[in-house]
C-alpha atoms as a PDB file:
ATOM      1  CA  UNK A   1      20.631 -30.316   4.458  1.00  0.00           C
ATOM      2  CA  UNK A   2      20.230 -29.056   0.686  1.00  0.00           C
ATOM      3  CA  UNK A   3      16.713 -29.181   1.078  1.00  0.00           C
ATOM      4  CA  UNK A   4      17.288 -26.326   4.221  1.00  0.00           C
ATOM      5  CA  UNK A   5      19.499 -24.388   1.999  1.00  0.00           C
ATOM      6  CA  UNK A   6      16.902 -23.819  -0.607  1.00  0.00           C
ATOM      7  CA  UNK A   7      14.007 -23.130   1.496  1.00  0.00           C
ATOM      8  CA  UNK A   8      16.198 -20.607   3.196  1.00  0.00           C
ATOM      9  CA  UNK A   9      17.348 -18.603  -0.078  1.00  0.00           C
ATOM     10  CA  UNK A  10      13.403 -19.163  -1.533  1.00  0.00           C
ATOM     11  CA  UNK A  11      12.366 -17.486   1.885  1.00  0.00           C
ATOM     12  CA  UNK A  12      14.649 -15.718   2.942  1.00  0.00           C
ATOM     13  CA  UNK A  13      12.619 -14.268   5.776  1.00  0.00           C
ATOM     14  CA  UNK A  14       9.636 -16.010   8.103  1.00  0.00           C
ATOM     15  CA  UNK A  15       6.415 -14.897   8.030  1.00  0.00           C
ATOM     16  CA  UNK A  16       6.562 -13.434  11.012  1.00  0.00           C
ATOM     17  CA  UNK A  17       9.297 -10.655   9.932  1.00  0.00           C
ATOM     18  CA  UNK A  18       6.565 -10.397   6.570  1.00  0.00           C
ATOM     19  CA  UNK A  19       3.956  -9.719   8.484  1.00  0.00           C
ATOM     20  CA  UNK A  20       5.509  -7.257  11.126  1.00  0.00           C
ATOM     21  CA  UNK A  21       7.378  -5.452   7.140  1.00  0.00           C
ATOM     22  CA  UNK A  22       3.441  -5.714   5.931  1.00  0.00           C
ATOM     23  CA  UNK A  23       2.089  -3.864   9.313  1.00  0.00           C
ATOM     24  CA  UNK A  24       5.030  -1.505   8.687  1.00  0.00           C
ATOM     25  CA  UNK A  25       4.013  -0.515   5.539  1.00  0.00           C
ATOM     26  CA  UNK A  26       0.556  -0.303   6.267  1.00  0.00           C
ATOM     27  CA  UNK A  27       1.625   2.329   9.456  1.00  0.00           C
ATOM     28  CA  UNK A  28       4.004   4.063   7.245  1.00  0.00           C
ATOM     29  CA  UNK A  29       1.068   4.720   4.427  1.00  0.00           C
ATOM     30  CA  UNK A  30      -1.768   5.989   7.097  1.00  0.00           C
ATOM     31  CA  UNK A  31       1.181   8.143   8.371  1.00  0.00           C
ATOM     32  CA  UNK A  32       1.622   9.778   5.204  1.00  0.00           C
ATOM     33  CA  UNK A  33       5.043   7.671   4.665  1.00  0.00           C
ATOM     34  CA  UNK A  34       3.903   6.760   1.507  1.00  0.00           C
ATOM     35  CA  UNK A  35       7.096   6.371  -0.353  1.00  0.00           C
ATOM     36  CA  UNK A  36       8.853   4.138   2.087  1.00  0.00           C
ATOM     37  CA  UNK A  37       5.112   1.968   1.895  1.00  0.00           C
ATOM     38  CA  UNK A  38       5.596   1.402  -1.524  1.00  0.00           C
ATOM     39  CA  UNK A  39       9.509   0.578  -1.018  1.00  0.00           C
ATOM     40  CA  UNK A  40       7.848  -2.382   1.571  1.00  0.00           C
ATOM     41  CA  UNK A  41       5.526  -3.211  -0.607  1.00  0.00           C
ATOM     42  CA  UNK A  42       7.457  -3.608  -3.440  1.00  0.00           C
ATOM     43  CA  UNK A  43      10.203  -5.742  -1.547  1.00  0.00           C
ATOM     44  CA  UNK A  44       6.819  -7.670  -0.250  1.00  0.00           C
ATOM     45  CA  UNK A  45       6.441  -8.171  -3.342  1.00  0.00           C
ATOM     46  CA  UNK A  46      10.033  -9.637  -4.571  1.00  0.00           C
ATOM     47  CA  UNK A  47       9.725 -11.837  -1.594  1.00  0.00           C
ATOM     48  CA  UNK A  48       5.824 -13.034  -1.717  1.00  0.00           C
ATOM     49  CA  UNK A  49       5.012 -12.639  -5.436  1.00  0.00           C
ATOM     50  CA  UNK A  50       2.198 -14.343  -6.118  1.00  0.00           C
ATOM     51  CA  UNK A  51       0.586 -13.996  -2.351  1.00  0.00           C
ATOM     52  CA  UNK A  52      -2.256 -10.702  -2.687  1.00  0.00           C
ATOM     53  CA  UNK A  53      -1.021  -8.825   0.452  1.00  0.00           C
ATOM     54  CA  UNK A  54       2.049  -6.838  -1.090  1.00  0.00           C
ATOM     55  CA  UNK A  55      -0.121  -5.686  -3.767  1.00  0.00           C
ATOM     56  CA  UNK A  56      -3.169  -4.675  -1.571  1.00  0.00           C
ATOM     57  CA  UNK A  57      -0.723  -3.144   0.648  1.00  0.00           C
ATOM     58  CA  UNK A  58       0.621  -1.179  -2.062  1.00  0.00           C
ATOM     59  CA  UNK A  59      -2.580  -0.078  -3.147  1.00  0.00           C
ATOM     60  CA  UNK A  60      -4.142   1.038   0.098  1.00  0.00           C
ATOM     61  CA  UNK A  61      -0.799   2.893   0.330  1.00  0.00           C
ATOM     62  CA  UNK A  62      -1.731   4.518  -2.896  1.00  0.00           C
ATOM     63  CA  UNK A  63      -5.551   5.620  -2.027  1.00  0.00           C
ATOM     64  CA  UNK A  64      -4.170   6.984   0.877  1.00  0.00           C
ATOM     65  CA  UNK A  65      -2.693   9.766  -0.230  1.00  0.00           C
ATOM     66  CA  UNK A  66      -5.487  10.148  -3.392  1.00  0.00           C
ATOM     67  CA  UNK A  67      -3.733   7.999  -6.140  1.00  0.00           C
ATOM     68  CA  UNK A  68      -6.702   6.184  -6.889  1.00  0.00           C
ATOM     69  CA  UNK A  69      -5.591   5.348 -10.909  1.00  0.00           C
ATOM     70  CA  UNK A  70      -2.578   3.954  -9.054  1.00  0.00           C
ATOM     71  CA  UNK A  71      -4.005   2.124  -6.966  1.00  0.00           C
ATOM     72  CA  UNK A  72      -6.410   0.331  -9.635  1.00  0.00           C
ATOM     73  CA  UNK A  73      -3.425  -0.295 -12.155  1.00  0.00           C
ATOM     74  CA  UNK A  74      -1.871  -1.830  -9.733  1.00  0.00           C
ATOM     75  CA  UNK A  75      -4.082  -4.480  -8.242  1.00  0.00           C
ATOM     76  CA  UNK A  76      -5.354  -5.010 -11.860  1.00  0.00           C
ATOM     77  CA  UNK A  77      -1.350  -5.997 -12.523  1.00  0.00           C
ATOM     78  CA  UNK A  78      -2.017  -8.430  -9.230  1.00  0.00           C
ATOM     79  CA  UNK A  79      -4.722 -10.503 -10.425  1.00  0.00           C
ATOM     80  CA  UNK A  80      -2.675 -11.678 -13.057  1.00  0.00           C
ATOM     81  CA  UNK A  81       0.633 -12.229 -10.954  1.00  0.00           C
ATOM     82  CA  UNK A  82      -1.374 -13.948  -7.751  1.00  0.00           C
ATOM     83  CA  UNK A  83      -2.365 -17.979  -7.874  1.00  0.00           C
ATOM     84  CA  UNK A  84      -5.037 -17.504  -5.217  1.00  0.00           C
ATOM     85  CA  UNK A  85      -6.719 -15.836  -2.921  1.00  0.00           C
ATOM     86  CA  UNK A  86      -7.934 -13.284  -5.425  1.00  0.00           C
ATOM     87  CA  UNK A  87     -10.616 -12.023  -3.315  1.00  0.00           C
ATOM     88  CA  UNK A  88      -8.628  -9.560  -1.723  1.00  0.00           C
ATOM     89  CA  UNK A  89      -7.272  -7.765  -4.702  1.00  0.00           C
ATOM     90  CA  UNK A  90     -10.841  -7.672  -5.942  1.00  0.00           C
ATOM     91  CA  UNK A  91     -12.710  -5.822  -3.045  1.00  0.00           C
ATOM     92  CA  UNK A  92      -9.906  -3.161  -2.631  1.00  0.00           C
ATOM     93  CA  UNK A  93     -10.392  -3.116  -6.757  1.00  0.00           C
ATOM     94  CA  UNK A  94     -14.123  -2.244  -6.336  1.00  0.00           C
ATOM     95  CA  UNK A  95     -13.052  -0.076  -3.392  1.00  0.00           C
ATOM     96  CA  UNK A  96     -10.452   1.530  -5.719  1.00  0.00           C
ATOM     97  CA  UNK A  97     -13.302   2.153  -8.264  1.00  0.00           C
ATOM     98  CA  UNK A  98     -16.244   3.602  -5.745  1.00  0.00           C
ATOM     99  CA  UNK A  99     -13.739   6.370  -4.441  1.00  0.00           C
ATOM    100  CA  UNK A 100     -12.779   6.935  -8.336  1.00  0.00           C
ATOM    101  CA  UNK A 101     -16.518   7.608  -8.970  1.00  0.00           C
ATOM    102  CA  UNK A 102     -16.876   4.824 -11.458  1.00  0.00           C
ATOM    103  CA  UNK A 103     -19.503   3.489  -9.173  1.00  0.00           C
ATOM    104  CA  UNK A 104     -21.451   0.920 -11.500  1.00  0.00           C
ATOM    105  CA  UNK A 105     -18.232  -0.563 -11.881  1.00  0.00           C
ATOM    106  CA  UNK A 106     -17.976  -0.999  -8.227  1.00  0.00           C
ATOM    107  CA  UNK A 107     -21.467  -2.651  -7.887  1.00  0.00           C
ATOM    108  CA  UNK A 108     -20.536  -5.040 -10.518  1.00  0.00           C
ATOM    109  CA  UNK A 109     -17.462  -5.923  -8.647  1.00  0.00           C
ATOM    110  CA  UNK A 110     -19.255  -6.121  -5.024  1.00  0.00           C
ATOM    111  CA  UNK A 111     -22.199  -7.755  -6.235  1.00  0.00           C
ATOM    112  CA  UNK A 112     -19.913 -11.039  -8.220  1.00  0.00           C
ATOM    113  CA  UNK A 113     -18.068 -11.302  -4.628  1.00  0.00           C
ATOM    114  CA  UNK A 114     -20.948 -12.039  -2.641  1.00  0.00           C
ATOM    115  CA  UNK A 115     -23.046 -13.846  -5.542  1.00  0.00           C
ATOM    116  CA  UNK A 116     -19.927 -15.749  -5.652  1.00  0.00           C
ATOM    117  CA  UNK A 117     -19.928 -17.451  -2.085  1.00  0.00           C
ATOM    118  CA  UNK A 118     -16.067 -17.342  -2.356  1.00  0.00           C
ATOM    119  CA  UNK A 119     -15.970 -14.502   0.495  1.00  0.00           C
ATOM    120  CA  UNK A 120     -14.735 -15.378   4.267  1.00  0.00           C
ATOM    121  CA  UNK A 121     -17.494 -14.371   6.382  1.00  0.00           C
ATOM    122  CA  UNK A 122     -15.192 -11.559   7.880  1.00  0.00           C
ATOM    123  CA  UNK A 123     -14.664 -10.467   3.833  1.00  0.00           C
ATOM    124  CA  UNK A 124     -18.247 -10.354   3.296  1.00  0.00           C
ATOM    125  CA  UNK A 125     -19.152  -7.958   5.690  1.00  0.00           C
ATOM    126  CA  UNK A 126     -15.872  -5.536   4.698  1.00  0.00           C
ATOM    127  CA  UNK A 127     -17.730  -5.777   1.358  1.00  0.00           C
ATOM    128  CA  UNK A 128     -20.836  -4.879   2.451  1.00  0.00           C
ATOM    129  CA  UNK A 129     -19.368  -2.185   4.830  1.00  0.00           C
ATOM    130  CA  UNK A 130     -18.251  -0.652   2.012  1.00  0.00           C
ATOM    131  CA  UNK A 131     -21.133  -1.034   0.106  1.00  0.00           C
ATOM    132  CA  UNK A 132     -23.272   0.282   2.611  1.00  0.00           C
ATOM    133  CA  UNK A 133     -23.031   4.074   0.921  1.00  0.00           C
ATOM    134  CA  UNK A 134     -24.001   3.324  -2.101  1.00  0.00           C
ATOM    135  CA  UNK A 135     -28.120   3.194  -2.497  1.00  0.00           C
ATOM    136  CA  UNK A 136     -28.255   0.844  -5.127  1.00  0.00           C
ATOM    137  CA  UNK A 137     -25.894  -1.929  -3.989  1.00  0.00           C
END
């Protein structure tokens, strides 16, 4: 019984109900909502804090609406605050960095993920998606 009680007040929701508040935020942000995104995202982030998503979510919120400097401080606070999966933060970081302009600092990114072998097969090709653009990647 008081091993229930403390799983329920360490997660206090399912993951489920963080998905469908991550999907939420994600909707509100493409909708131009990008205040009550970061309000999700934030509490994402209270609830989930050393998981990537809140922080992505966050900062795809952020380029959104143009806030790329944003967006880049704050998945370069994530890397230090997530235990794994860093993957994530790093290819919306390079993303983050083409749309700044600061494209060699992009490549560098883009080009350690794939040298790296660490990428999901579906991550691989966002990365070279994005990559796609830019003539010397």
């Amino acid at each position: 019984m008081t091993n229930q009680i403390n799983t329920d007040l360490q997660f206090p929701l399912g993951s489920d109900n963080i998905r469908l508040l991550a999907e939420i935020g994600l909707m509100a942000a493409t909708s131009g909502h990008v205040e009550i995104a970061n309000q999700l995202f934030d509490g994402l982030s209270f609830l989930r804090p050393t998981k990537p998503f809140p922080y992505v979510g966050k900062a795809v919120a952020l380029m959104h609406v143009g806030m790329l400097d944003d967006a880049i401080a704050e998945l370069i606070s994530a890397v230090s605050k997530v235990e794994d999966d860093h993957e994530q933060i790093w290819i919306y970081l390079g993303l983050a960095y083409q749309r700044r302009g600061y494209l060699s600092t992009a490549r560098k990114i883009f080009h350690l993920l794939i040298e790296s072998g660490d990428l999901s097969k579906i991550d691989e090709q966002l990365v070279k998606s994005i990559s796609k653009n830019d003539p010397l990647f």
